[in-house]
Protein backbone atom coordinates (compact mmCIF):
# COMPACT_ATOMS: atom_id res chain seq x y z
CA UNK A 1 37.81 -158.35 -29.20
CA UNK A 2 37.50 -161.63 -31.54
CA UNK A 3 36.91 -160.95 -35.44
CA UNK A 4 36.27 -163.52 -37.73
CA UNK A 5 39.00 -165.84 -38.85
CA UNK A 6 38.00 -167.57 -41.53
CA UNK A 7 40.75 -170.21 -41.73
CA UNK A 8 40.32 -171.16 -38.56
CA UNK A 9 36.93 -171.83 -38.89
CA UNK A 10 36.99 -173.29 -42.07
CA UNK A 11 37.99 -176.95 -41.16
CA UNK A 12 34.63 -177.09 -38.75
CA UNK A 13 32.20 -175.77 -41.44
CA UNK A 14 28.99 -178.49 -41.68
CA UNK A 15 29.72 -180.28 -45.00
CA UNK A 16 26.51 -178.66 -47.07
CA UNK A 17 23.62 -180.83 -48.04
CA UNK A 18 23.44 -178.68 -51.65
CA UNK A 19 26.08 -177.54 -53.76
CA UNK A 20 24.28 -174.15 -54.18
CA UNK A 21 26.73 -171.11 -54.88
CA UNK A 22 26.56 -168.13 -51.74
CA UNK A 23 24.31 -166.43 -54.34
CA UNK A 24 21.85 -168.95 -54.50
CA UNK A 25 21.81 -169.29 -50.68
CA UNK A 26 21.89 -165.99 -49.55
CA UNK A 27 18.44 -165.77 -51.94
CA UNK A 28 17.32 -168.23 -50.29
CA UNK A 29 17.53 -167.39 -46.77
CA UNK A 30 15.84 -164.32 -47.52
CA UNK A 31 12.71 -166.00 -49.30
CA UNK A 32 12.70 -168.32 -46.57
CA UNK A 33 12.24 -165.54 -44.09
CA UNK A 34 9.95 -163.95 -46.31
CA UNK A 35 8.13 -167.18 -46.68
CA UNK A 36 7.59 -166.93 -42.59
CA UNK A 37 7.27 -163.02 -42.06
CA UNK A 38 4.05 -163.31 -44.68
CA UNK A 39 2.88 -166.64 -43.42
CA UNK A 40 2.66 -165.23 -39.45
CA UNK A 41 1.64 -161.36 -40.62
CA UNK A 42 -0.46 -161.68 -43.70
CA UNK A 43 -2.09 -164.95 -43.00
CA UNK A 44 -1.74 -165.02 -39.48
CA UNK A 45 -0.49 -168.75 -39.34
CA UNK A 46 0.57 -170.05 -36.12
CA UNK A 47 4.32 -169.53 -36.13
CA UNK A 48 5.21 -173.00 -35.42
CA UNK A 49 3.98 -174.00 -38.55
CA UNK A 50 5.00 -171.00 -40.50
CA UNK A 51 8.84 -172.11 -39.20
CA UNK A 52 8.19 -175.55 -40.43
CA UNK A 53 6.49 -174.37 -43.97
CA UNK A 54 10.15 -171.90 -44.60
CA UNK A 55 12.37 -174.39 -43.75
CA UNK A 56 10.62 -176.68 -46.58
CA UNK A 57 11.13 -173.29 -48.60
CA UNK A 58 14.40 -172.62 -47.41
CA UNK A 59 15.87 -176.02 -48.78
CA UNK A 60 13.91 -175.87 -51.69
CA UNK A 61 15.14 -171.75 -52.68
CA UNK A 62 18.73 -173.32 -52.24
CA UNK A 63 18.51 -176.54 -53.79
CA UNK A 64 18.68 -179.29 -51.62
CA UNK A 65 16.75 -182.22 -51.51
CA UNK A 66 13.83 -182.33 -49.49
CA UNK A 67 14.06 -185.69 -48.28
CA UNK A 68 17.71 -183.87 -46.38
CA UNK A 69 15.50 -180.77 -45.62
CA UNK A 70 13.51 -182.94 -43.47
CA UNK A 71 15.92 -184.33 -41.50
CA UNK A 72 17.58 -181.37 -41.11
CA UNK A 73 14.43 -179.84 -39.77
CA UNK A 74 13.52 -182.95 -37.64
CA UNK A 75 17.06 -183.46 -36.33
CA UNK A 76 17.34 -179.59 -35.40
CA UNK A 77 13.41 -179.84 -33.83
CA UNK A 78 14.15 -182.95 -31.79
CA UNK A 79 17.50 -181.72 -30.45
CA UNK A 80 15.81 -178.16 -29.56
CA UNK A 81 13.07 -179.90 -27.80
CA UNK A 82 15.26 -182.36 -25.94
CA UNK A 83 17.79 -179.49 -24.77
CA UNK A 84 15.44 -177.21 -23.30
CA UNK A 85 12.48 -178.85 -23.15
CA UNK A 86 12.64 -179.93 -19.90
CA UNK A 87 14.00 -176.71 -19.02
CA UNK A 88 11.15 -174.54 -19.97
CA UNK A 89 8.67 -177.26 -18.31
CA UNK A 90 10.08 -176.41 -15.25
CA UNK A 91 10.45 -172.74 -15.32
CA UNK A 92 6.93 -172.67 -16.23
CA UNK A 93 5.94 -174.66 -12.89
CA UNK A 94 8.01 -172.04 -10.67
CA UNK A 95 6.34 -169.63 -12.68
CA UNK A 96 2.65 -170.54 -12.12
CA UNK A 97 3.42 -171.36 -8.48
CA UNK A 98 4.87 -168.11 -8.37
CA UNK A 99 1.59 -166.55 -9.61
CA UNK A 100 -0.61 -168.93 -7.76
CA UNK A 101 0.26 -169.12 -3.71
CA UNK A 102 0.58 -164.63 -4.17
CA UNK A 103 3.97 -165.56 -3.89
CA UNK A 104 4.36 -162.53 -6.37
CA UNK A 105 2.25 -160.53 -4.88
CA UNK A 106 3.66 -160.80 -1.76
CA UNK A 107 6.61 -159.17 -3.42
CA UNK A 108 4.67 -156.39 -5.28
CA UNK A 109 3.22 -155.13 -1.92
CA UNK A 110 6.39 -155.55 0.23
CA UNK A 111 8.37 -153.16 -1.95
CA UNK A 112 5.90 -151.37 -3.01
CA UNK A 113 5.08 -150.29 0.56
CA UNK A 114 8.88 -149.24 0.79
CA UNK A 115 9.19 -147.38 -1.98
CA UNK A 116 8.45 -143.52 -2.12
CA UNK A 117 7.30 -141.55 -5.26
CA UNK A 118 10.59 -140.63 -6.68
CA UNK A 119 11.83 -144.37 -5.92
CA UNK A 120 8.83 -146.68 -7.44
CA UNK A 121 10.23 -146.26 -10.67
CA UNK A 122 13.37 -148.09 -9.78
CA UNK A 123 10.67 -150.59 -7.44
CA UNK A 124 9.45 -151.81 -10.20
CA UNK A 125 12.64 -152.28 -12.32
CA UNK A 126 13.47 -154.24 -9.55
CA UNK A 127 10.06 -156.19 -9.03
CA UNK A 128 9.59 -157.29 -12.83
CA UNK A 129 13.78 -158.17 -12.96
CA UNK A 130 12.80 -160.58 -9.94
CA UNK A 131 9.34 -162.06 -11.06
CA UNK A 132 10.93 -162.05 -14.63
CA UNK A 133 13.80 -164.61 -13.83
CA UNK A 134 11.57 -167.43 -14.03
CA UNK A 135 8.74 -166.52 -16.15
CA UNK A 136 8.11 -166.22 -20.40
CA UNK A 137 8.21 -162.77 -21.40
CA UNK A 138 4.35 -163.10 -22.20
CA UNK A 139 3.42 -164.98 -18.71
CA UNK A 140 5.31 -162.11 -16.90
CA UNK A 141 3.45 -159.12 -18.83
CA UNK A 142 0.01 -160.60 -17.97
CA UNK A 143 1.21 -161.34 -14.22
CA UNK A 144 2.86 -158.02 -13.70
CA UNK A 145 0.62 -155.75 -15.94
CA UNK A 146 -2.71 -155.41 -13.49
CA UNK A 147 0.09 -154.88 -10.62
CA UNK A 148 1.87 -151.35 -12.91
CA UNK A 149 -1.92 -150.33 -13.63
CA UNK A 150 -2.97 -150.50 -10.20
CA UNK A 151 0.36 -148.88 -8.66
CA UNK A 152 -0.20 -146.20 -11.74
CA UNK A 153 -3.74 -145.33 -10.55
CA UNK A 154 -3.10 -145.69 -7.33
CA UNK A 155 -0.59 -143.38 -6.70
CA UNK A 156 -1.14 -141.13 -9.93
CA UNK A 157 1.78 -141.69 -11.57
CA UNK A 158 2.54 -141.66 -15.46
CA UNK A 159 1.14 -145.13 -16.90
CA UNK A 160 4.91 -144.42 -18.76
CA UNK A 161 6.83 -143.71 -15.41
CA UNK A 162 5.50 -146.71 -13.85
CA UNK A 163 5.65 -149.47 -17.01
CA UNK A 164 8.75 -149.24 -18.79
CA UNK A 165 10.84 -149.73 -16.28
CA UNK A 166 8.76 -153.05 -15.88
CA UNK A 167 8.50 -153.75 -19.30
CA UNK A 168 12.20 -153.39 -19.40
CA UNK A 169 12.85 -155.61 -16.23
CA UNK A 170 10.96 -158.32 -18.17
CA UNK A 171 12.46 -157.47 -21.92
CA UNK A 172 15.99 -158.04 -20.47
CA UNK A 173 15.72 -161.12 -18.28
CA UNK A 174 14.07 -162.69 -21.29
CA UNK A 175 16.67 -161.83 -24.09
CA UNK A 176 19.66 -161.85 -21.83
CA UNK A 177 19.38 -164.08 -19.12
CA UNK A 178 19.23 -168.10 -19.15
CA UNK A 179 17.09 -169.96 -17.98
CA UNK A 180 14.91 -168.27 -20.89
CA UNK A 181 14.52 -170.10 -23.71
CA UNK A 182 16.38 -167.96 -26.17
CA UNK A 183 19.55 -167.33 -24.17
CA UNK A 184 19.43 -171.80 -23.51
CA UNK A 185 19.30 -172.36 -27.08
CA UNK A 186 21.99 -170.21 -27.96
CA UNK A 187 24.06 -171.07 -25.60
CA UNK A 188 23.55 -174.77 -26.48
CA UNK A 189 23.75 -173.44 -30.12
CA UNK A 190 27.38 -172.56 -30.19
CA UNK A 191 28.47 -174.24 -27.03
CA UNK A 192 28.86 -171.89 -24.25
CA UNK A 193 29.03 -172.15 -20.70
CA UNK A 194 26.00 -171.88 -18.86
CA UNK A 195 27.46 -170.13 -15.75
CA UNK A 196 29.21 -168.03 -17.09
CA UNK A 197 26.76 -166.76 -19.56
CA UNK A 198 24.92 -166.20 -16.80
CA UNK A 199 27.34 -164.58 -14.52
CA UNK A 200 28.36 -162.09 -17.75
CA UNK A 201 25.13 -161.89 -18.67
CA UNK A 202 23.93 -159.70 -15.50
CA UNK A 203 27.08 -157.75 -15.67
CA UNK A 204 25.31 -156.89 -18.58
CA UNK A 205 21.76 -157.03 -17.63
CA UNK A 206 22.07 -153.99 -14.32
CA UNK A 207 23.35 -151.27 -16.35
CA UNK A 208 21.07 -151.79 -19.76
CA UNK A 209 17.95 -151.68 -17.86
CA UNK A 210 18.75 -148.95 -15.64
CA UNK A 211 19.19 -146.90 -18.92
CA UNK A 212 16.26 -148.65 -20.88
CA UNK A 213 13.99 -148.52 -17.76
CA UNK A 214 14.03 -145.66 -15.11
CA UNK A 215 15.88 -143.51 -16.62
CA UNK A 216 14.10 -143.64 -20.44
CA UNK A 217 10.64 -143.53 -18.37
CA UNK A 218 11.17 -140.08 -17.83
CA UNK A 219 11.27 -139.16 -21.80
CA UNK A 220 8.66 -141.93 -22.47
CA UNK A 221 6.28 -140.08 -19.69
CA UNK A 222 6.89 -136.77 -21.96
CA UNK A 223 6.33 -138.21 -25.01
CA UNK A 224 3.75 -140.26 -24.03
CA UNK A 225 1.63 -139.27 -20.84
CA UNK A 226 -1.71 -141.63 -20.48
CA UNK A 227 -3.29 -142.53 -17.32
CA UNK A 228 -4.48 -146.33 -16.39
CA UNK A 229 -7.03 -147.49 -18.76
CA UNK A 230 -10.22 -148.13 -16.05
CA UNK A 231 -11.33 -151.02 -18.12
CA UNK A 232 -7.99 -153.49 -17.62
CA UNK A 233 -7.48 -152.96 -14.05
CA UNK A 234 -8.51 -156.73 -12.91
CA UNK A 235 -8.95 -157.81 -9.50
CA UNK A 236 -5.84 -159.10 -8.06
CA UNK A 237 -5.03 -162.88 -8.87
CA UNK A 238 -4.84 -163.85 -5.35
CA UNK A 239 -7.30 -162.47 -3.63
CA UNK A 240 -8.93 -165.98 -2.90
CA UNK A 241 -6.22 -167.31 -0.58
CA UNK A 242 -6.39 -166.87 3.47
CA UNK A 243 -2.55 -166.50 3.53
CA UNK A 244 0.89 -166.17 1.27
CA UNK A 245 4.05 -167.14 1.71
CA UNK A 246 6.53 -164.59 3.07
CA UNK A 247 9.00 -161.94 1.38
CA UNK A 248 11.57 -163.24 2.35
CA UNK A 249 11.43 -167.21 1.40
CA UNK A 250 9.24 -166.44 -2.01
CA UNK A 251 12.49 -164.15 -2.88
CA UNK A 252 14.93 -167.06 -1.84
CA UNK A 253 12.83 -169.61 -3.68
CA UNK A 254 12.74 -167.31 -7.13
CA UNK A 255 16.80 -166.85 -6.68
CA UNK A 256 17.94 -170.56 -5.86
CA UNK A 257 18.34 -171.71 -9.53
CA UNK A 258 20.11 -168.50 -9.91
CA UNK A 259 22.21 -168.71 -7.27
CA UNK A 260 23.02 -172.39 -7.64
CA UNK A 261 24.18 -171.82 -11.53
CA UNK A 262 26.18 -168.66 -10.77
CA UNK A 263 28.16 -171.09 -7.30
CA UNK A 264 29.16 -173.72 -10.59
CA UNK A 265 30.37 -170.74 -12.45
CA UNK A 266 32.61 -169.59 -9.84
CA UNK A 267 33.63 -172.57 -8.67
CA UNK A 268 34.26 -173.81 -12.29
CA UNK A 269 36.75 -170.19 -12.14
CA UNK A 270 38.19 -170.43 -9.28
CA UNK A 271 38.90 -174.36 -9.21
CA UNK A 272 39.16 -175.69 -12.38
CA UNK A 273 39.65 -179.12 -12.04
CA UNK A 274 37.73 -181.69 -13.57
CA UNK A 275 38.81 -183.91 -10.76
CA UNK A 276 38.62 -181.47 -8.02
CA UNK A 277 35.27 -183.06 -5.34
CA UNK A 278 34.16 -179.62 -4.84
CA UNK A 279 33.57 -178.97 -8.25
CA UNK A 280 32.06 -182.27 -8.93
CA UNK A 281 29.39 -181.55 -6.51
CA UNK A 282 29.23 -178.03 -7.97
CA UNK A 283 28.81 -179.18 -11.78
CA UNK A 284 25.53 -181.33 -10.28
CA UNK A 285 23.72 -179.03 -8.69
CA UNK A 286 24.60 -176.02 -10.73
CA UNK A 287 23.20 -177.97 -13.55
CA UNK A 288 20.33 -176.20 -15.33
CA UNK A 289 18.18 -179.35 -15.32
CA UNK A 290 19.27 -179.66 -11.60
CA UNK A 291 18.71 -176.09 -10.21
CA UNK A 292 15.36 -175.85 -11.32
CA UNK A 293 14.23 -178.89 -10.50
CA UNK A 294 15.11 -178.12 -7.02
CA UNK A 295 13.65 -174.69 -7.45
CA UNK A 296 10.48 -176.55 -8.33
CA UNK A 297 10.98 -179.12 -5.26
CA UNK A 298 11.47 -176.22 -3.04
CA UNK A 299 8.71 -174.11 -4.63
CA UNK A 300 6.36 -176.54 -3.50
CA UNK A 301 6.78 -175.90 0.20
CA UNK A 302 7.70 -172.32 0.38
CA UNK A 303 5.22 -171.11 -2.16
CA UNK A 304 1.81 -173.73 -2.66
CA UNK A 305 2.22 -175.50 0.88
CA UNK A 306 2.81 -171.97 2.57
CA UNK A 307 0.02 -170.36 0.75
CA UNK A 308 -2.18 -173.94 2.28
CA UNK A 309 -2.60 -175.83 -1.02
CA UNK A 310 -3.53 -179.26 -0.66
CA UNK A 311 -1.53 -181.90 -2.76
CA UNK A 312 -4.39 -181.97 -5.11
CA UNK A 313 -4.34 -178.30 -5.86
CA UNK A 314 -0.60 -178.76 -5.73
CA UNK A 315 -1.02 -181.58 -8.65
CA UNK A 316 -3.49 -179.41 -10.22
CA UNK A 317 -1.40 -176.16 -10.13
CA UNK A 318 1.47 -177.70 -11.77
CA UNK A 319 -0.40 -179.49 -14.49
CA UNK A 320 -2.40 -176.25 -15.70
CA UNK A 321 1.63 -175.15 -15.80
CA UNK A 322 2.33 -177.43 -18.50
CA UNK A 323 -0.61 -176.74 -20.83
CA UNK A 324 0.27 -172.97 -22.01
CA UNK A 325 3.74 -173.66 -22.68
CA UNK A 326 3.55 -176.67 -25.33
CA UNK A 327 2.95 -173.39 -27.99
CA UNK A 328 6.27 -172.51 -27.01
CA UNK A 329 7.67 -175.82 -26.95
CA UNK A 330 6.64 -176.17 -30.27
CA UNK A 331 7.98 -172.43 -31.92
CA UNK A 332 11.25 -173.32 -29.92
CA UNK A 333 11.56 -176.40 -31.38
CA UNK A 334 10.45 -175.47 -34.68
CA UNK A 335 13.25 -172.44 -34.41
CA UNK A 336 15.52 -174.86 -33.83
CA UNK A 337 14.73 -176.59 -36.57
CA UNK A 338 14.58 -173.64 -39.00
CA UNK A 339 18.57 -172.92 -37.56
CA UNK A 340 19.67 -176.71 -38.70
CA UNK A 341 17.91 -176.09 -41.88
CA UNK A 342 20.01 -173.05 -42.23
CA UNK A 343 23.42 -174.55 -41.21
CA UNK A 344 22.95 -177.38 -43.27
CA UNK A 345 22.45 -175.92 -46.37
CA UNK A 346 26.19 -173.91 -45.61
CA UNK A 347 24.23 -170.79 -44.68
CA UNK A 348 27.68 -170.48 -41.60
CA UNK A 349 30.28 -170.46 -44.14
CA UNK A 350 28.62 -168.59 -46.68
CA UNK A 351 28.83 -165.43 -44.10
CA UNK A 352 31.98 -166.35 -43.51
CA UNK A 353 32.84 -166.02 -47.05
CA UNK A 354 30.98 -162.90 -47.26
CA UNK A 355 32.61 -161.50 -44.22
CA UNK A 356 36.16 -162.12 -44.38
CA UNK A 357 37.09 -158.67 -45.86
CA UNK A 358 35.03 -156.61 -43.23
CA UNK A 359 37.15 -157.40 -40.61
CA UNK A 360 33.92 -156.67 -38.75
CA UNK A 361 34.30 -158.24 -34.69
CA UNK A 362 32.32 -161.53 -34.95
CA UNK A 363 30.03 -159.86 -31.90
CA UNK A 364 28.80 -157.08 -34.02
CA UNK A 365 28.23 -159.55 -36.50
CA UNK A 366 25.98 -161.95 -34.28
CA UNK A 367 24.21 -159.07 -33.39
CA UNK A 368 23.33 -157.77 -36.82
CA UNK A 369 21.73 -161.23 -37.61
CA UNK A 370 19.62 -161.62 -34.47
CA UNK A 371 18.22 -157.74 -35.46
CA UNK A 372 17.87 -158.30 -38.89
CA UNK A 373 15.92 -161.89 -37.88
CA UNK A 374 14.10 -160.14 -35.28
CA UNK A 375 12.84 -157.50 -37.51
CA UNK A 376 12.05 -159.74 -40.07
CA UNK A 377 10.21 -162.45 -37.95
CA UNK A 378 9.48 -160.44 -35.30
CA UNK A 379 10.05 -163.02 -32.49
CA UNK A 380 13.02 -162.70 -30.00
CA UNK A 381 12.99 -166.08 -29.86
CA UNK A 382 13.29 -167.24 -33.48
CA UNK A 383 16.07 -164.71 -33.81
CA UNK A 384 17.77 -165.82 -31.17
CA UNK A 385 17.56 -169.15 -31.93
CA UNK A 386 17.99 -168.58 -36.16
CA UNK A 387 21.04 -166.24 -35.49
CA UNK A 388 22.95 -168.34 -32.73
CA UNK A 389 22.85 -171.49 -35.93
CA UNK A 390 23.95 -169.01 -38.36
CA UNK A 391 27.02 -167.55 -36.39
CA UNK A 392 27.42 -171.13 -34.49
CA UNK A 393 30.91 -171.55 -36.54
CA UNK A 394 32.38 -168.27 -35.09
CA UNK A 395 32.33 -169.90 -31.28
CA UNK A 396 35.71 -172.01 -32.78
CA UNK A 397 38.45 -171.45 -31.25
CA UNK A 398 36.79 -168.55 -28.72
CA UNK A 399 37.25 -168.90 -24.80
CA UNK A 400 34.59 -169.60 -22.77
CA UNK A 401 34.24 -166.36 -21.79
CA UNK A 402 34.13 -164.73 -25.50
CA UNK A 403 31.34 -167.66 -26.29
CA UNK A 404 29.28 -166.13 -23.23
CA UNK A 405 29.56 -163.17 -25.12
CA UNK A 406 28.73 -164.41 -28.24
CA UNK A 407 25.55 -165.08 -26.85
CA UNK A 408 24.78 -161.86 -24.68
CA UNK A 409 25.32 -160.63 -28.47
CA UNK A 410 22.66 -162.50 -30.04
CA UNK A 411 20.66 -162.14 -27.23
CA UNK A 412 20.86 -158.25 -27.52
CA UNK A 413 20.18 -158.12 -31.27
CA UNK A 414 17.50 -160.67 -30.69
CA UNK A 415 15.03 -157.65 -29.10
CA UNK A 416 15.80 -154.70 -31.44
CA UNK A 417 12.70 -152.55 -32.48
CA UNK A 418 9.45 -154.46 -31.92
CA UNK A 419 7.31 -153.90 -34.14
CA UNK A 420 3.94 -154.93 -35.40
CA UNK A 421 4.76 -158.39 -36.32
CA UNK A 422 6.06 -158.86 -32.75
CA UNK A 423 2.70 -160.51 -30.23
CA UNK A 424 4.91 -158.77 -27.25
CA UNK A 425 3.67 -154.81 -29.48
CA UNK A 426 0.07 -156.04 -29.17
CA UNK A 427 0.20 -156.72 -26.17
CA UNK A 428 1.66 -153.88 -24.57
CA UNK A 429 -0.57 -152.01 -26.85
CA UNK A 430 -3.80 -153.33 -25.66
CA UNK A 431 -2.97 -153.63 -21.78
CA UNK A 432 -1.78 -149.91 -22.09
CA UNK A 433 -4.16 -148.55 -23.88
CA UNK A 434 -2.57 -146.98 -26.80
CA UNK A 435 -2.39 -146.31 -30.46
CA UNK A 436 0.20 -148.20 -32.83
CA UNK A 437 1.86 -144.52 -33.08
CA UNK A 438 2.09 -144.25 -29.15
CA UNK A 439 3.07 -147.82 -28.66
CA UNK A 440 6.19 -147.49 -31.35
CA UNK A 441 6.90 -144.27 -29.38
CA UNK A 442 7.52 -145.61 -25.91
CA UNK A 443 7.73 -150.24 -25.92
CA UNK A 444 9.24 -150.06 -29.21
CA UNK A 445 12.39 -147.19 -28.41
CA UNK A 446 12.59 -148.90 -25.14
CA UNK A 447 13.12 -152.76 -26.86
CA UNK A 448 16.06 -150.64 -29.43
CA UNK A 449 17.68 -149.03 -26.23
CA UNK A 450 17.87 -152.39 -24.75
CA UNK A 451 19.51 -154.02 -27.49
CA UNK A 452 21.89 -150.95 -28.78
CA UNK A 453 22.92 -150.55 -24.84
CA UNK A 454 23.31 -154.41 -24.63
CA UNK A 455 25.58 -154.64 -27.39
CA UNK A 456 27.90 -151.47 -25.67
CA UNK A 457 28.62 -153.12 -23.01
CA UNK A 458 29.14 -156.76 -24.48
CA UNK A 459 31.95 -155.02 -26.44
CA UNK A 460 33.19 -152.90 -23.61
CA UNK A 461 33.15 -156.39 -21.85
CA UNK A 462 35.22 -158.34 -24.82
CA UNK A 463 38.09 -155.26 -24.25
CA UNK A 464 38.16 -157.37 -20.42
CA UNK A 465 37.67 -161.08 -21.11
């Protein structure tokens, strides 16, 4: 397991742009977080500009001048934007075509109709750890939501039984596993491998929502047993169409980015040579910006020409794709931002100065941040992004496979206790039916059991790689 050597990393800390003592900074980053906790709970600003609005305050707390706050903040905005931009663009067309043809629905019913009562549990694990590869956390709970309620209802079950293993199929794939935003930026953040991050990162994934999902239910359905509220069962989103695409291809369609990634992380393994043809050809497709694109290409055929779009409904499906996710865009890159703000100002080698004498392993440490950011801002994503600058400098001198880690760590930390400051609380909340004290009870143990499992078996992982 890696701990923190400070020597090392010392020659590759960011020159600072103030001269402010670790006192002064370590002040600072917490009234900059406080700046943006109050800004997005008391005064229930849009967090994109509450991010921009602490940054300002996080140079200013430590010093610096705010002409280099700025471009900090711009540089770390722009770079965001430009590394995952494109990224979540397309993820968010596979999503909506997803959603659109009945493509998921088509995979709702199939196992559904497969599953018996003891099983459905595990179903829908498996159903919202599908849909929930290419969709936003938020996109998936409104798509898969109406589909637990109606199950629930349907066959009687627990509202509990039946939703947190969904909820935790979603919560996962969206902290752990690229091509999320959170898990990109991190990965960009400190330089990991893709592949590999994503090959590690379902090692990881499996077990922690087994534990978080089915097998927590059963408490959760104890401690909390509701029925489906009458009132937010909707009619199902595809009822309009005269056919869907198959089982069989919509599942194939979903997994091809996947699939394509994890073939350049093997290859990249198993071959290892730069100059090797296979791996070439490997490196291309296996590309993020490549696999989804022709996840999206392919998408278009097997899901919206299958389910008989027209190519205007086609054109019309993807560009309602694009609208919801330039919020997103925008807190990403304005996270992004907020994490160059933070590594400029020497926030990465003040914790290493802090840290040296804890000989604490630099995964615990990355995890600590994310859950201390994500209880303090609330957002996975900020945390993620926030904690992968501040622990960027510990990826020197790692292997690839300890950076992957590095990651799944941040990634784990990233959804620790949600709470009411998190939009993901509300919303399970409302869609569910329940009281703050009910809610904290059952989404908000769940979210901790996902990250305190996650980080278990990152570290039994870092005993292997």
């Amino acid at each position: 397991m890696t701990s923190l050597s400070v020597e090392t990393l010392a020659a590759d800390a960011v020159e600072p742009i103030t001269s402010a003592g670790n006192a002064q900074l370590g002040i600072a980053v917490l009234a900059g977080i406080a700046v943006i906790v109050l800004l997005i709970t008391k005064f229930k600003l849009h967090a994109f500009l509450a991010l921009t609005i602490g940054s300002l305050a996080l140079g200013a707390f430590a010093g610096a001048p705010l002409a280099d706050t700025i471009k900090s903040f711009s540089t770390g905005l722009g770079n965001t934007v430009a590394g995952v931009g494109v990224l979540i663009a397309l993820g968010a067309i596979l999503g909506k075509l997803l959603a659109d043809s009945g493509g998921a629905d088509q995979i709702v019913d199939t196992i559904l109709a497969k599953a018996s009562k003891r099983s459905m549990p595990w179903a829908m694990v498996l159903i919202a750890s599908v849909i929930g590869l290419p969709l936003f956390f938020e996109v998936g709970i409104v798509l898969l939501i109406p589909v637990v309620l109606m199950v629930a209802k349907r066959g009687n079950y627990s509202l509990m039984r039946i939703g947190i293993p969904a909820l935790a199929g979603l919560s996962v794939m969206h902290g752990l596993i690229p091509p999320h935003p959170g898990p990109l930026v991190a990965i960009d953040a400190v330089g990991a491998n893709l592949g590999v991050t994503l090959a590690l990162g379902l090692v990881v994934a499996v077990p922690t929502v087994i534990i978080a999902g089915p097998l927590f239910s059963r408490y959760a359905a104890r401690w909390v047993d509701i029925q489906a509220p009458e009132h937010m069962i909707p009619s199902r989103p595809s009822e309009d169409l005269e056919k869907r695409p198959g089982f069989g291809v919509t599942v194939a369609t979903v997994l091809l980015p996947v699939v394509l990634m994890l073939v350049k992380a093997l290859v990249d393994i198993v071959v290892d040579d730069p100059e090797n043809a296979v791996q070439k050809v490997t490196d291309v497709i296996g590309s993020p910006l490549i696999a989804l694109l022709a996840a999206v290409i392919v998408a278009l055929f097997t899901l919206g020409r299958a389910a008989g779009f027209t190519k205007e409904r086609l054109s019309s499906t993807v560009e309602k794709s694009l609208a919801p996710i330039a919020g997103v865009l925008l807190i990403v890159g304005a996270g992004g931002g907020f994490k160059q703000t933070l590594i400029d100002i020497g926030v990465g080698q003040m914790i290493l100065d802090f840290s040296k004498d804890w000989s604490i392993p630099a995964l615990l440490l990355a995890w600590l941040i994310a859950v201390a950011i994500r209880l303090a801002t609330g957002s996975a994503t900020v945390a993620t992004i926030s904690a992968a600058g501040l622990v960027a400098p510990l990826a020197a001198g790692m292997s690839t496979g300890e950076t992957a880690l590095l990651v799944l760590a941040i990634g784990a930390g990233s959804l620790f206790f949600s709470h009411v400051n998190d939009a993901g609380f509300w919303l399970v909340k409302e869609y569910f039916g329940m009281n703050v004290g009910q809610t904290i009870k059952t989404w908000s143990v769940m979210e901790t059991i996902i990250s305190v499992v996650g980080l278990v078996f990152v570290l039994l992982l870092s005993l292997l790689v």
